[in-house]
C-alpha atoms as a PDB file:
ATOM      1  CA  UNK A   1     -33.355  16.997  -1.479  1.00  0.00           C
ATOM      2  CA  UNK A   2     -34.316  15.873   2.026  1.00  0.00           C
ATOM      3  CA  UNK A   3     -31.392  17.376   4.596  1.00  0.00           C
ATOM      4  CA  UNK A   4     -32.297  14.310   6.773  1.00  0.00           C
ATOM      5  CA  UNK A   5     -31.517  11.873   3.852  1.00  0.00           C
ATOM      6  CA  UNK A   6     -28.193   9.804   4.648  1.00  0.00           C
ATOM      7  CA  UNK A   7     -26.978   8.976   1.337  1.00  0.00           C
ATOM      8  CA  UNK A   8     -25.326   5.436   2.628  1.00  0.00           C
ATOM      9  CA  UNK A   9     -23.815   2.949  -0.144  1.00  0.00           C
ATOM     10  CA  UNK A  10     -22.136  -0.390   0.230  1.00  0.00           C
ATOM     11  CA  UNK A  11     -18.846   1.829  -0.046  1.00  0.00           C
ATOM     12  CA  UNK A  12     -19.871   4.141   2.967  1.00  0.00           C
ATOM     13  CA  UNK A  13     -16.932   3.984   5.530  1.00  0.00           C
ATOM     14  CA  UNK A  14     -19.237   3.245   9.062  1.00  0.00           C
ATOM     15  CA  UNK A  15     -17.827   0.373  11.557  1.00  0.00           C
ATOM     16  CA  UNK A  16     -15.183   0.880  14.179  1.00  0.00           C
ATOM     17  CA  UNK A  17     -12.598  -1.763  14.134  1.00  0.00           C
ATOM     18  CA  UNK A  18     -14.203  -3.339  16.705  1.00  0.00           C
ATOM     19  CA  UNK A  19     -17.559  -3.557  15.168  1.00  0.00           C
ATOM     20  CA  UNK A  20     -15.637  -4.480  11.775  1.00  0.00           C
ATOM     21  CA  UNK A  21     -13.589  -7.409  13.590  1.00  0.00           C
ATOM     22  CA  UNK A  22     -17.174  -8.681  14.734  1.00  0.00           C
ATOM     23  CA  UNK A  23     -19.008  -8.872  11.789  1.00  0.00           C
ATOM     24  CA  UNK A  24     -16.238 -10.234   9.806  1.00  0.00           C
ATOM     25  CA  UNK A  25     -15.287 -12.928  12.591  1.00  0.00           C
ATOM     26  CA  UNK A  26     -11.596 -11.858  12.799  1.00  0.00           C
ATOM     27  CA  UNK A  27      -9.474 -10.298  15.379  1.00  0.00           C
ATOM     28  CA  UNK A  28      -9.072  -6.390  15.630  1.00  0.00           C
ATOM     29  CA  UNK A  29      -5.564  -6.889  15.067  1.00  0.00           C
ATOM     30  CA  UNK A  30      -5.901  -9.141  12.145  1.00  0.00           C
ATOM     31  CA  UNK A  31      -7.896  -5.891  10.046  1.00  0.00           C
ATOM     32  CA  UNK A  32      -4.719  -3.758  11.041  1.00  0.00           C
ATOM     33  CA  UNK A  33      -2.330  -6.412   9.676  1.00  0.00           C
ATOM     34  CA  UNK A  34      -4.937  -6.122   6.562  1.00  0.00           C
ATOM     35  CA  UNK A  35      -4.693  -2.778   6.199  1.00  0.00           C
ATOM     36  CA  UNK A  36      -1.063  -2.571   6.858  1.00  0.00           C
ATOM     37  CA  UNK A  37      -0.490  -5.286   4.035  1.00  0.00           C
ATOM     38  CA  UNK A  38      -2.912  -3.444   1.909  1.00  0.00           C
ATOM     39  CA  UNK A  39      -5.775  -6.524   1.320  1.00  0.00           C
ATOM     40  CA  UNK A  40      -8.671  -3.820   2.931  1.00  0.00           C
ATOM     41  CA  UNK A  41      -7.820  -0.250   2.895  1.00  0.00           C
ATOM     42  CA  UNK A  42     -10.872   0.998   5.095  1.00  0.00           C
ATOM     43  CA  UNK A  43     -11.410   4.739   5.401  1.00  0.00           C
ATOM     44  CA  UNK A  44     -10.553   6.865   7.882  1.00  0.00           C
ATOM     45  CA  UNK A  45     -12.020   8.791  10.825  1.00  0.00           C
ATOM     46  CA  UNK A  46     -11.120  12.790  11.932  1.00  0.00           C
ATOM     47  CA  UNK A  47      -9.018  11.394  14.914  1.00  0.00           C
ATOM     48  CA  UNK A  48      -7.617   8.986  12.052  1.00  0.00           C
ATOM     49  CA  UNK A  49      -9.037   5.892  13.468  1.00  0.00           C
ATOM     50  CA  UNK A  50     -10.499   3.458  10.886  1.00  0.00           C
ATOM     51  CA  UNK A  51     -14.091   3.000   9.496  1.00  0.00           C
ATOM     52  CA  UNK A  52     -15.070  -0.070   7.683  1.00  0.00           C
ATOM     53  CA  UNK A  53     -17.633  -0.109   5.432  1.00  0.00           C
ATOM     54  CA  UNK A  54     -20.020  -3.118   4.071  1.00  0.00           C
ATOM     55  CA  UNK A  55     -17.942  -3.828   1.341  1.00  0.00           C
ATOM     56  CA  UNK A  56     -14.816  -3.827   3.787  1.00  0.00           C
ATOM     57  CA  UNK A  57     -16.248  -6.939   5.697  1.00  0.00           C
ATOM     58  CA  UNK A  58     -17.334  -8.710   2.819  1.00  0.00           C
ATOM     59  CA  UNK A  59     -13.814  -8.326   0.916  1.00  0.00           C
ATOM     60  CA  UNK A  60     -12.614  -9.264   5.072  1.00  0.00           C
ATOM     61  CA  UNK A  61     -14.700 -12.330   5.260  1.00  0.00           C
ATOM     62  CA  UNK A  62     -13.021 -13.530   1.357  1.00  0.00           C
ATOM     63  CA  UNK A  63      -9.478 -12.803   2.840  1.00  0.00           C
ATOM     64  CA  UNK A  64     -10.338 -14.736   5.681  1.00  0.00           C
ATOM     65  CA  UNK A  65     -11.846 -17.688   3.283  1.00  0.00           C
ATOM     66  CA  UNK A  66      -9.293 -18.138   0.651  1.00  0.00           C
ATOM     67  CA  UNK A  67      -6.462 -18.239   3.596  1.00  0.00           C
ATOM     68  CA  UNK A  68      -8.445 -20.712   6.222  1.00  0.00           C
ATOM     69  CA  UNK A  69     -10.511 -22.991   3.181  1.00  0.00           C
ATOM     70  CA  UNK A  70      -7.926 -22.438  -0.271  1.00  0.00           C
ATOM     71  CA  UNK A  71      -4.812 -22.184   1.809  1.00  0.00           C
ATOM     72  CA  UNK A  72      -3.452 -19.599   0.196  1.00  0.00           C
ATOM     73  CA  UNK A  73      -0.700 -17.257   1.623  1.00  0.00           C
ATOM     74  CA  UNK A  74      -1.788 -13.487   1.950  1.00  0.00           C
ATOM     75  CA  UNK A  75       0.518 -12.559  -0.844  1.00  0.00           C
ATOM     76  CA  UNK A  76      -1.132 -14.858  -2.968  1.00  0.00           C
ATOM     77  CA  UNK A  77      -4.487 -13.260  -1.319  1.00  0.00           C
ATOM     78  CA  UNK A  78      -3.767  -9.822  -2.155  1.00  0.00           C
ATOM     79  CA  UNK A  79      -2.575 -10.990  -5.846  1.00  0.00           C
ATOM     80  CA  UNK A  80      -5.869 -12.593  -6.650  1.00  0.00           C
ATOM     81  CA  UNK A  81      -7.717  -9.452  -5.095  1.00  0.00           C
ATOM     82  CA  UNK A  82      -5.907  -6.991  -7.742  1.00  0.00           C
ATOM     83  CA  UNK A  83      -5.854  -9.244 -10.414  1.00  0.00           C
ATOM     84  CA  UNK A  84     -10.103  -9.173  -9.390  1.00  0.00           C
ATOM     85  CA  UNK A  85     -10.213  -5.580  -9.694  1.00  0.00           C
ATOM     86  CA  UNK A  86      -8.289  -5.333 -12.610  1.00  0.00           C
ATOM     87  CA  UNK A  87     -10.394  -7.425 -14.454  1.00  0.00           C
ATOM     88  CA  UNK A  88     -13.307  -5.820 -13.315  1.00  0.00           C
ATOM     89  CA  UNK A  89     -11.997  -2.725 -14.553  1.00  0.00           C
ATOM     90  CA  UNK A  90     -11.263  -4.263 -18.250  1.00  0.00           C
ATOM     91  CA  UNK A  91     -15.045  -6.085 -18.513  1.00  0.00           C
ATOM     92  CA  UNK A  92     -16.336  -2.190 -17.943  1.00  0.00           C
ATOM     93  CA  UNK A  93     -14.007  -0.730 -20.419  1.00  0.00           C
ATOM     94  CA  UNK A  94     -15.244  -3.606 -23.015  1.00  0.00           C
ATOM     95  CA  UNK A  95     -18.619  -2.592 -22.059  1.00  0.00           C
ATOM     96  CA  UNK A  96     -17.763   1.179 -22.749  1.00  0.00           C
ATOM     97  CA  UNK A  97     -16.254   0.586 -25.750  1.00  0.00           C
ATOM     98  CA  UNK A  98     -18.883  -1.577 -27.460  1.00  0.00           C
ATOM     99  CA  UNK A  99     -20.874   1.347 -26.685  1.00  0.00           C
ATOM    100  CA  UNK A 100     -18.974   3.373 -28.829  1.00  0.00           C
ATOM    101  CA  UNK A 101     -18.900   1.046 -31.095  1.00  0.00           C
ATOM    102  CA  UNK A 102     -22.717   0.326 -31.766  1.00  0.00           C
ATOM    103  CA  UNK A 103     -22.946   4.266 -31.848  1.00  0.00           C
ATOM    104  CA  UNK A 104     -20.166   4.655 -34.384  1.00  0.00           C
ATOM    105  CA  UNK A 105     -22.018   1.518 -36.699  1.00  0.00           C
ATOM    106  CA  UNK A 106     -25.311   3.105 -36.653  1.00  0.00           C
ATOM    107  CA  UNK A 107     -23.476   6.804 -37.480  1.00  0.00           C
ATOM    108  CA  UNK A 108     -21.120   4.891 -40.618  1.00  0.00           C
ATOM    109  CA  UNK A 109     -24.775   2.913 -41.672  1.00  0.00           C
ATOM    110  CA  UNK A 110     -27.464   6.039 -41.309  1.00  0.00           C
ATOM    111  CA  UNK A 111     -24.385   8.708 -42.534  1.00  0.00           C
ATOM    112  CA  UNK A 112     -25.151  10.757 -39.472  1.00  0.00           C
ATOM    113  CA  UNK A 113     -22.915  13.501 -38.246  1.00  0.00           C
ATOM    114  CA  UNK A 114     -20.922  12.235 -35.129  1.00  0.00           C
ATOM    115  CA  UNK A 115     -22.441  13.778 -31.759  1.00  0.00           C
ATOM    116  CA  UNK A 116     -21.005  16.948 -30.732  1.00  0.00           C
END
């Protein structure tokens, strides 16, 4: 592997507050209310300052959306955002097990010892 290669992902904790508040249009203060609520949990620099990373301001920019355009409260917000994950998380567990279960058809129809 290339020791100059930055591995960076959507995920990859990189924008000051500052530079997070900019791109998503809202105030510095408004991301720490965020945080503090728990709507954006953003990582975390050594002097424990926070980093933001691209999927931070997108997830900002819905906050900011569903409060200014639906009207909803940030309770309701931060509902909607773990019932979003949550069934996120269940479509991928489907997924996994009808894996499983195409694999355990095709063992049961070709009477094939089950993978070790």
């Amino acid at each position: 592997m290339d020791p100059n290669h930055l591995d960076i992902s959507d995920d990859t904790p990189l924008y000051v507050i500052s530079v997070a508040a900019q791109l998503s249009g809202l105030h510095p203060q408004t991301l720490r209310q965020y945080d503090r609520l728990g709507l954006v949990s953003p990582g975390r620099a050594p002097g424990r300052g926070r980093l933001y990373s691209l999927r931070d301001i997108v997830l900002l920019r819905e906050v900011q959306r569903l409060s200014q355009e639906e009207g909803i409260n940030l309770a309701g917000i931060k509902r909607i955002l773990e019932l979003e994950t949550e069934n996120m998380r269940l479509r991928e567990e489907v997924a996994r097990l009808r894996g499983e279960l195409t694999l355990m058809r095709a063992l049961i129809r070709y009477e094939l010892p089950p993978p070790a």
